[in-house]
PDB file of N, CA and C in Angstrom:
ATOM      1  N   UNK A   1     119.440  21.705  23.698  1.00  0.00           N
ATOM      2  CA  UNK A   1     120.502  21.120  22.908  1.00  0.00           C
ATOM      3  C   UNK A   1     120.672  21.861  21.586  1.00  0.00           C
ATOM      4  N   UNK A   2     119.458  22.412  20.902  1.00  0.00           N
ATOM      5  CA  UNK A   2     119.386  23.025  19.424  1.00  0.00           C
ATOM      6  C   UNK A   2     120.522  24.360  20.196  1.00  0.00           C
ATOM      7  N   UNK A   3     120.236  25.056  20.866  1.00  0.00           N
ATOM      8  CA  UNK A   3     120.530  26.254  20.881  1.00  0.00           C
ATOM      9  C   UNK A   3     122.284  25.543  21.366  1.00  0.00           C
ATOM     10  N   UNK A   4     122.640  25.092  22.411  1.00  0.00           N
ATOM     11  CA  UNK A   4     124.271  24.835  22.210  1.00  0.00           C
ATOM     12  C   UNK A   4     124.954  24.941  20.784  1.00  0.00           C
ATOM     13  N   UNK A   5     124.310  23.950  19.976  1.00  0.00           N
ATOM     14  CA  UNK A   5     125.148  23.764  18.814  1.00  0.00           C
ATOM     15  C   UNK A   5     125.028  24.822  17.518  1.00  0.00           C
ATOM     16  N   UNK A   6     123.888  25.943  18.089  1.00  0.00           N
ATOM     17  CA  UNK A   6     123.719  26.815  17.327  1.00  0.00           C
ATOM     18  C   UNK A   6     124.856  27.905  18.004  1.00  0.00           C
ATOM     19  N   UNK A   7     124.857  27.791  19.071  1.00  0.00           N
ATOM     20  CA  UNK A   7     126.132  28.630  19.685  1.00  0.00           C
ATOM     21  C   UNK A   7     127.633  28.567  19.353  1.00  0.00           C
ATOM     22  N   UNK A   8     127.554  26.827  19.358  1.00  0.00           N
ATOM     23  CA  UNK A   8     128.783  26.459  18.539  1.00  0.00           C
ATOM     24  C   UNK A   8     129.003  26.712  17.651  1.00  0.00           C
ATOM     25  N   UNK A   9     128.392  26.603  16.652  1.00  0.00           N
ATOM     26  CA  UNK A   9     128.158  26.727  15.632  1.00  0.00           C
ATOM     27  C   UNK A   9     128.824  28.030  14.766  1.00  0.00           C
ATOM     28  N   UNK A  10     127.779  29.382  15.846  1.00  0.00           N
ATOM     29  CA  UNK A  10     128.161  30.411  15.376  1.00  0.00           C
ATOM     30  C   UNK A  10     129.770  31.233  16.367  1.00  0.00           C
ATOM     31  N   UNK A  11     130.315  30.617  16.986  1.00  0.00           N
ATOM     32  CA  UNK A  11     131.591  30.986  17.512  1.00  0.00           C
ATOM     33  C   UNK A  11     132.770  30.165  16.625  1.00  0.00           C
ATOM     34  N   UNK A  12     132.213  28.978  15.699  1.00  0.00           N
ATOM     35  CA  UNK A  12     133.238  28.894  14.627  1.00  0.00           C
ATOM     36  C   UNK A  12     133.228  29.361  13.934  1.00  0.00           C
ATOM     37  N   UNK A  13     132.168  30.165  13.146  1.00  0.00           N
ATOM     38  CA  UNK A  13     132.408  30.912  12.397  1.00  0.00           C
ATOM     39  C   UNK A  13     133.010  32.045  12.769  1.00  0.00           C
ATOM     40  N   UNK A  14     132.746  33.031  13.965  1.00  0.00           N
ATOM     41  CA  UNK A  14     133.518  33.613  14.537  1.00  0.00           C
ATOM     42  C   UNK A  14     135.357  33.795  14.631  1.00  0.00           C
ATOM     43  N   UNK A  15     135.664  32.477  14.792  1.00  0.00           N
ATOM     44  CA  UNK A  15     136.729  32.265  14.987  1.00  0.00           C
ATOM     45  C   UNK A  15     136.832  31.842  13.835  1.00  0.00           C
ATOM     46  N   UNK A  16     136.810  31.635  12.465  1.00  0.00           N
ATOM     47  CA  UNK A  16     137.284  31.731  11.295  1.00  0.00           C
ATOM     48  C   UNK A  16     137.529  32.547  10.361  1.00  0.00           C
ATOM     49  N   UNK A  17     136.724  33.443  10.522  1.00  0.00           N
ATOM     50  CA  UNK A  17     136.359  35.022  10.301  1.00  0.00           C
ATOM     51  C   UNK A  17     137.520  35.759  10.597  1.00  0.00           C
ATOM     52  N   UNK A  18     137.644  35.561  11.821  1.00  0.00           N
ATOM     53  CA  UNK A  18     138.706  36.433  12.493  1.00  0.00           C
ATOM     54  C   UNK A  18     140.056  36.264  12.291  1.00  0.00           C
ATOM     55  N   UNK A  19     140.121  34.757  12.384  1.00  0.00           N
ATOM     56  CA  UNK A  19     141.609  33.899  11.609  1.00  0.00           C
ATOM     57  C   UNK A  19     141.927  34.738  10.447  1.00  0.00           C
ATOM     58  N   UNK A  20     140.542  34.976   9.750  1.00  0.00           N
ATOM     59  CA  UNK A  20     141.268  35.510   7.766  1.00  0.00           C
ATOM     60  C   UNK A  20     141.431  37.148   8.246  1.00  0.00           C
ATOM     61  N   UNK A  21     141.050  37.459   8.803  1.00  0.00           N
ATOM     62  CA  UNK A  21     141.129  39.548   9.523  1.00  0.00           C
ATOM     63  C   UNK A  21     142.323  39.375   9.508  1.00  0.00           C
ATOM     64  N   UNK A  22     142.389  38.550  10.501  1.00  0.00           N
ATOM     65  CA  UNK A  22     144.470  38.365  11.064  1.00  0.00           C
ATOM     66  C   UNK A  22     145.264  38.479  10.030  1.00  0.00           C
ATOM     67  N   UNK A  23     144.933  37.382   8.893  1.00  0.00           N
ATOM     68  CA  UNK A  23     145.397  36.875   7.997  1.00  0.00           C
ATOM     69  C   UNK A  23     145.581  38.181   7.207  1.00  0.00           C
ATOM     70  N   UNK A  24     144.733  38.853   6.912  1.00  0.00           N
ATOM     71  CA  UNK A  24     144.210  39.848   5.893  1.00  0.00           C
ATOM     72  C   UNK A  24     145.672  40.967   6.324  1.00  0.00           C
ATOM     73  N   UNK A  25     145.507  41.129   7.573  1.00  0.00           N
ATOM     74  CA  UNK A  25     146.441  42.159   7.691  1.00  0.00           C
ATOM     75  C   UNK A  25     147.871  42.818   7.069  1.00  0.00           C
ATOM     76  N   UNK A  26     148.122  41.380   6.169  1.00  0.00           N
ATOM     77  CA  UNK A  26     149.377  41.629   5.378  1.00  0.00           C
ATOM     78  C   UNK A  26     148.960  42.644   4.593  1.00  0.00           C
ATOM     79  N   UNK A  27     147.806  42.858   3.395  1.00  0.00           N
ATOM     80  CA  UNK A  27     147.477  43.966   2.753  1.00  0.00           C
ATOM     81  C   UNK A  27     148.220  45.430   2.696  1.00  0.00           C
ATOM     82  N   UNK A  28     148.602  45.658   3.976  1.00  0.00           N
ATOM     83  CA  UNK A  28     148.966  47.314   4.640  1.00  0.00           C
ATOM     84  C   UNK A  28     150.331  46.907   4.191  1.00  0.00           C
ATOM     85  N   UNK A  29     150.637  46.075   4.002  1.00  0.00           N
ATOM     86  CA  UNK A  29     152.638  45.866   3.863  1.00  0.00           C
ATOM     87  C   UNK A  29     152.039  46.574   1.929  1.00  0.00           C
ATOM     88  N   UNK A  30     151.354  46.208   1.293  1.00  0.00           N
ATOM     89  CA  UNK A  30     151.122  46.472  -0.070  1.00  0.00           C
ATOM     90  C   UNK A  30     151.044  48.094  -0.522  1.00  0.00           C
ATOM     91  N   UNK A  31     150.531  49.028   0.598  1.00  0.00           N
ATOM     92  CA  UNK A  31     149.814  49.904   0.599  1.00  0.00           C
ATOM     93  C   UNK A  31     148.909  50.126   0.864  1.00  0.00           C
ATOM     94  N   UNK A  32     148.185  49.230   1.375  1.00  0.00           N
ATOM     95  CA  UNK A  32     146.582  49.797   1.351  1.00  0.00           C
ATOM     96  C   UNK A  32     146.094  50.484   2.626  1.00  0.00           C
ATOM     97  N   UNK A  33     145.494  51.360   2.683  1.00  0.00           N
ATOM     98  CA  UNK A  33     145.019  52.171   3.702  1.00  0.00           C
ATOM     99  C   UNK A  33     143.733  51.607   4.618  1.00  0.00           C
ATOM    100  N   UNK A  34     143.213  51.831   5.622  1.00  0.00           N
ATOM    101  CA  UNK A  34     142.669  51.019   6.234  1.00  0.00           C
ATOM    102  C   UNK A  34     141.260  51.017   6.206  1.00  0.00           C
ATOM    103  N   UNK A  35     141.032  52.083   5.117  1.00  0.00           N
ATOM    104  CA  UNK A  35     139.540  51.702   4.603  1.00  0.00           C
ATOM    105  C   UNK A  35     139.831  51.054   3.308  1.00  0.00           C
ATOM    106  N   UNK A  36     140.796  51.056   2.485  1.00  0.00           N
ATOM    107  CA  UNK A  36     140.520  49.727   1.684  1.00  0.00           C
ATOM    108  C   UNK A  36     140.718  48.360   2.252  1.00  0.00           C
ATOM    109  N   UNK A  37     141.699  48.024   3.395  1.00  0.00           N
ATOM    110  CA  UNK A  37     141.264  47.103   3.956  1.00  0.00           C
ATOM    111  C   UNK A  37     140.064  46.602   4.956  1.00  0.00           C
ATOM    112  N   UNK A  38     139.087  47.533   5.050  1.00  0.00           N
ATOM    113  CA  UNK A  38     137.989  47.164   5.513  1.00  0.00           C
ATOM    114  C   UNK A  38     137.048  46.770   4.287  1.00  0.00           C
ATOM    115  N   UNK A  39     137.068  47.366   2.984  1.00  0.00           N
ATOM    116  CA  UNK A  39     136.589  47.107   1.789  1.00  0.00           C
ATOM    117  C   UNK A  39     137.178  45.574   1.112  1.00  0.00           C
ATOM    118  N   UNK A  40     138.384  45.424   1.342  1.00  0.00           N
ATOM    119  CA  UNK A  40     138.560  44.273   0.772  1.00  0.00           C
ATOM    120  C   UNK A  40     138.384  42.946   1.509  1.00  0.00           C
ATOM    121  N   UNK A  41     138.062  43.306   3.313  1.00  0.00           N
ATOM    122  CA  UNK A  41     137.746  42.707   4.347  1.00  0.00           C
ATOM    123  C   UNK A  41     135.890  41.873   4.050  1.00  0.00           C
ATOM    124  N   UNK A  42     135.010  43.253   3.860  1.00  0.00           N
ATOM    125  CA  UNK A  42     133.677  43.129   3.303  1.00  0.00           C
ATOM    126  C   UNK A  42     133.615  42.591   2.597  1.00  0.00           C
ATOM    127  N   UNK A  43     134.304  41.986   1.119  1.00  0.00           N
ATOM    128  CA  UNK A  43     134.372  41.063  -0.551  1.00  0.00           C
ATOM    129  C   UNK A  43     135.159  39.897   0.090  1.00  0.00           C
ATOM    130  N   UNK A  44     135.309  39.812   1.311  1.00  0.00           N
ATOM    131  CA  UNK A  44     135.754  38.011   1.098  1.00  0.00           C
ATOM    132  C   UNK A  44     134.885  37.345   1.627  1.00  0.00           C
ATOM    133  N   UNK A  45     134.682  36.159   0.809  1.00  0.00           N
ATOM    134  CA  UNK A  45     133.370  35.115   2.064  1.00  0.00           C
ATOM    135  C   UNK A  45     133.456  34.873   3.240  1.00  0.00           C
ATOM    136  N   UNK A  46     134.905  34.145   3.187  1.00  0.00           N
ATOM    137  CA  UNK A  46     135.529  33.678   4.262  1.00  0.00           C
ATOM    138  C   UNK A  46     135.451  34.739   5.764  1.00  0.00           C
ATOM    139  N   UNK A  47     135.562  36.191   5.434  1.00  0.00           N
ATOM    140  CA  UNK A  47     135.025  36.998   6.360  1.00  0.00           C
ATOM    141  C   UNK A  47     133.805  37.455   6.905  1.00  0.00           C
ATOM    142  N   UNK A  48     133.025  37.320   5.803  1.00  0.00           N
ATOM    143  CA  UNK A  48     131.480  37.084   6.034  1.00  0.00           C
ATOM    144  C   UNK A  48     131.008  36.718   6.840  1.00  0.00           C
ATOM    145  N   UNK A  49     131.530  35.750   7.380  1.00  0.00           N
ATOM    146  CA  UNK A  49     131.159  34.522   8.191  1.00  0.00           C
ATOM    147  C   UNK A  49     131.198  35.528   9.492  1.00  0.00           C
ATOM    148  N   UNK A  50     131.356  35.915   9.522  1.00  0.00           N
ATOM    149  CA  UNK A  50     131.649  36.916  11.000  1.00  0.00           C
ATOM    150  C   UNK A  50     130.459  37.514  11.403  1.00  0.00           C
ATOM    151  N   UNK A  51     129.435  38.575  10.429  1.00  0.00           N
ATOM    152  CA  UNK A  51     128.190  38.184  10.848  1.00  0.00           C
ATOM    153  C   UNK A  51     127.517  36.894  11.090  1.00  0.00           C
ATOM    154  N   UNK A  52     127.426  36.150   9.885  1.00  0.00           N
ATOM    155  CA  UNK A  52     126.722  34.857  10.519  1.00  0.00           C
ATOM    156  C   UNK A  52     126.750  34.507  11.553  1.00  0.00           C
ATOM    157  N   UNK A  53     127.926  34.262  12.042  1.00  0.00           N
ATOM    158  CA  UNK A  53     128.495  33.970  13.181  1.00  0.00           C
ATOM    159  C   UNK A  53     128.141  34.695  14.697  1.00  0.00           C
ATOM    160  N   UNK A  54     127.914  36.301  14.451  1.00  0.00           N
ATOM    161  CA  UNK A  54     127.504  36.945  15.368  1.00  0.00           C
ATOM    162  C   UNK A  54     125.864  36.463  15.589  1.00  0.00           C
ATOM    163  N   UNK A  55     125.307  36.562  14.279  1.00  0.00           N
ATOM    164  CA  UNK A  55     123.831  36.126  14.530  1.00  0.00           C
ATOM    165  C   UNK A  55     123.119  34.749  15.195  1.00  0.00           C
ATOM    166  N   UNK A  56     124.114  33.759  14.636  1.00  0.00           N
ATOM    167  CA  UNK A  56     123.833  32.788  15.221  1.00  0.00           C
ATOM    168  C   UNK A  56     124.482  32.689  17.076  1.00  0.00           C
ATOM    169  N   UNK A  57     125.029  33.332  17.555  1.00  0.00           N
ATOM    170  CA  UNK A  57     125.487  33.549  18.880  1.00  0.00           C
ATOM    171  C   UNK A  57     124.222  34.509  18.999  1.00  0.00           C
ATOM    172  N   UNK A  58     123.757  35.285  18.689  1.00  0.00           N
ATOM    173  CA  UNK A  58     122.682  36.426  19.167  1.00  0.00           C
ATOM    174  C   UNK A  58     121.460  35.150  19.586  1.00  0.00           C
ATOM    175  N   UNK A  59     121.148  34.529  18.457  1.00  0.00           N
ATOM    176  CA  UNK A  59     120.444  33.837  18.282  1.00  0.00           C
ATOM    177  C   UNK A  59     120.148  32.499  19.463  1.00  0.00           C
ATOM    178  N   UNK A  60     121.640  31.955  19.535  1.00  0.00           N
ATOM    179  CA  UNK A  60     121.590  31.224  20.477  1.00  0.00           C
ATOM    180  C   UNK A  60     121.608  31.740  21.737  1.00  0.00           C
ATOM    181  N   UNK A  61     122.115  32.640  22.278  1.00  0.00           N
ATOM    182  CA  UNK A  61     121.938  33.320  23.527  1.00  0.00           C
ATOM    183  C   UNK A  61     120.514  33.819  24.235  1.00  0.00           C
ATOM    184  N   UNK A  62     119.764  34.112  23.083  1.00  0.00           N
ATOM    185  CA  UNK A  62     118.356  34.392  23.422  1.00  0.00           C
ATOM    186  C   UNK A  62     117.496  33.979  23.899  1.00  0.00           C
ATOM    187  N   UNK A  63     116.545  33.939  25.454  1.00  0.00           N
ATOM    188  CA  UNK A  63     116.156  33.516  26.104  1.00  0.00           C
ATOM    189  C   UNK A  63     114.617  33.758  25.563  1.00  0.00           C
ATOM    190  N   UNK A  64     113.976  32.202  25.774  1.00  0.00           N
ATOM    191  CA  UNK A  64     112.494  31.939  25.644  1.00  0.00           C
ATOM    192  C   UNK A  64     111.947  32.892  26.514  1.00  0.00           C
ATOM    193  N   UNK A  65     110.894  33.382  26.137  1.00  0.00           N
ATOM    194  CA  UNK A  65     110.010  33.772  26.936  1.00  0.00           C
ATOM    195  C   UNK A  65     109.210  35.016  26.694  1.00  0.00           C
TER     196      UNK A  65
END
């Protein structure tokens, strides 16, 4: 049961993460080139979450033994 909701857990963050990427994409209408939008991608929290998110899916996927 721990590990489901750690799975859950980390696929919302996943999917929130990714929501603000989407989101983010307006940037390039400004100018910005696509390594400053990977730089300004890295400085938001809200994107952060995207590792967490991967780890806790690593995490939950991982078999005892």
């Amino acid at each position: 049961m721990k590990k489901i909701i750690i799975l859950g857990i980390g696929i919302l963050f996943l999917a929130i993460s990714i929501f603000f990427m989407i989101l983010y994409l307006n940037v390039f209408t400004f100018g910005y080139s696509f390594l400053d939008y990977v730089h300004f991608i890295n400085r938001k929290i809200e994107c952060l979450l995207f590792y967490i998110g991967f780890i806790l899916i690593v995490v939950g996927l991982k078999k005892k033994g």
